[in-house]
Protein backbone atom coordinates (compact mmCIF):
# COMPACT_ATOMS: atom_id res chain seq x y z
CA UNK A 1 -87.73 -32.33 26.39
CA UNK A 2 -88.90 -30.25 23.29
CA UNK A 3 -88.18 -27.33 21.38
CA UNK A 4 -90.22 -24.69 19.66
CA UNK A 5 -91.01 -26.74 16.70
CA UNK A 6 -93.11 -23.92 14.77
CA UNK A 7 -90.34 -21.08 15.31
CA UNK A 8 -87.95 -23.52 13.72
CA UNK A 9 -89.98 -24.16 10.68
CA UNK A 10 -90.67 -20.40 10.26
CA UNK A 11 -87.07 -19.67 10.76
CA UNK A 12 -86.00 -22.27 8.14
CA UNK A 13 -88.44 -21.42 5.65
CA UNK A 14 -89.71 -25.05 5.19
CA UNK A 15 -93.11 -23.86 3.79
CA UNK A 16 -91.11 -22.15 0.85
CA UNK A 17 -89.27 -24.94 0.09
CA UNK A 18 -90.08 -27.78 -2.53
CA UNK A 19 -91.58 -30.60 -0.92
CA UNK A 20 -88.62 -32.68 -2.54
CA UNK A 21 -86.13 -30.85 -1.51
CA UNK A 22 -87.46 -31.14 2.17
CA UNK A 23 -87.64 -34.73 1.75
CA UNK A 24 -84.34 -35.27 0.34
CA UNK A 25 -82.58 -33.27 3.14
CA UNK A 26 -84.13 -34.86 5.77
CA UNK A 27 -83.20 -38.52 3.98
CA UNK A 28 -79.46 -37.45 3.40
CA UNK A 29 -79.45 -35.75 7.13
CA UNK A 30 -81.12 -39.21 8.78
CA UNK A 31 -78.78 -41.04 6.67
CA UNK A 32 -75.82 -39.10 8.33
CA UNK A 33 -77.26 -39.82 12.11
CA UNK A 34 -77.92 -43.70 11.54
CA UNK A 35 -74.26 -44.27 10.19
CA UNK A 36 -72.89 -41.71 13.07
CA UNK A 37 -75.27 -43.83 15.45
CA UNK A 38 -73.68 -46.86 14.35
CA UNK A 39 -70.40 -46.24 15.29
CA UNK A 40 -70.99 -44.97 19.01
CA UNK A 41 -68.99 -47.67 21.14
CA UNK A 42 -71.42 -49.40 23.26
CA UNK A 43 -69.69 -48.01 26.41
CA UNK A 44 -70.60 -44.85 25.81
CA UNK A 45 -74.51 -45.12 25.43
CA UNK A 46 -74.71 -44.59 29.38
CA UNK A 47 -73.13 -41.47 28.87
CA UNK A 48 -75.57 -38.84 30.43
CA UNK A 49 -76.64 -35.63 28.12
CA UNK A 50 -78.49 -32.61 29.33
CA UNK A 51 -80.63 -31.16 27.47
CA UNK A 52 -81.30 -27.27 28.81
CA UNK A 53 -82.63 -27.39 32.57
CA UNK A 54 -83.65 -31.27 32.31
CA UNK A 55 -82.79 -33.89 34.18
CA UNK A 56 -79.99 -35.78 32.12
CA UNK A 57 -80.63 -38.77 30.21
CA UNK A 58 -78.19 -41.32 28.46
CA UNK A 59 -77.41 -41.10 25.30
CA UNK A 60 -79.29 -44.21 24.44
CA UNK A 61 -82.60 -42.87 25.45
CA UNK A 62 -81.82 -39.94 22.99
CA UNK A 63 -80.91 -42.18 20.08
CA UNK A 64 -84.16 -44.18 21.15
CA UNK A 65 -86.15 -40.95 21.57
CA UNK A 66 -85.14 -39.65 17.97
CA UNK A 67 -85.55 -43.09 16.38
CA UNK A 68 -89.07 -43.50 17.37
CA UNK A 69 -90.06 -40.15 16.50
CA UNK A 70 -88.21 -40.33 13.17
CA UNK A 71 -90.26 -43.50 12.51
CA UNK A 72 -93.64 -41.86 13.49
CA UNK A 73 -93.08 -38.35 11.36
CA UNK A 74 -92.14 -40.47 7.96
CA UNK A 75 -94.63 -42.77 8.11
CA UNK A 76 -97.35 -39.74 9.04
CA UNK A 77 -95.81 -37.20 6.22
CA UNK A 78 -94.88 -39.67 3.61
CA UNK A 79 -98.63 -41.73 4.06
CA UNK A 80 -100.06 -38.59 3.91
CA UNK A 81 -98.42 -37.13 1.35
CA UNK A 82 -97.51 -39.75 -0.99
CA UNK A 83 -101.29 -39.88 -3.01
CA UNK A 84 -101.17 -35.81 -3.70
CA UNK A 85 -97.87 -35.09 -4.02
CA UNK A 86 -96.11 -37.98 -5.57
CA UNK A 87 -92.75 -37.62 -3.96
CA UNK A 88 -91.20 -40.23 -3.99
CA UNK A 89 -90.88 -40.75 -8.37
């Protein structure tokens, strides 16, 4: 599964943005998903998606999918980022 990750920063305008900004959104956005995520009954995490021409997969590998890769871009940006830009004060 993917999606053309540079045409949707271009097409967002991310690199025109205040690094702040970008950070809060994505916090307030995540925040959104984990409470949504919360509430799925467990009977419905078998429920298969599809995602374009791909195979399906249940909804729990998705929520799994997006956790992990949450987990690995904040601690990559925010490590990264936190000595030169200060963003979180």
């Amino acid at each position: 599964m993917g999606y053309s990750q540079d045409d949707w920063v271009r097409l967002h305008g991310y690199s025109r943005m205040p690094w702040n900004t970008i950070v809060e959104l994505w916090f307030q956005y995540n925040s959104l998903l984990t409470r949504l995520m919360e509430n799925i009954p467990e009977d419905r995490l078998e429920t298969p998606c599809f995602i374009g021409q791909e195979p399906a997969v249940t909804l729990q590998f998705l929520i799994e999918d997006y956790t992990f890769c949450t987990c690995n871009i904040s601690s990559t940006c925010f490590s990264a980022a936190r000595p030169s830009r200060n963003i979180l004060v």
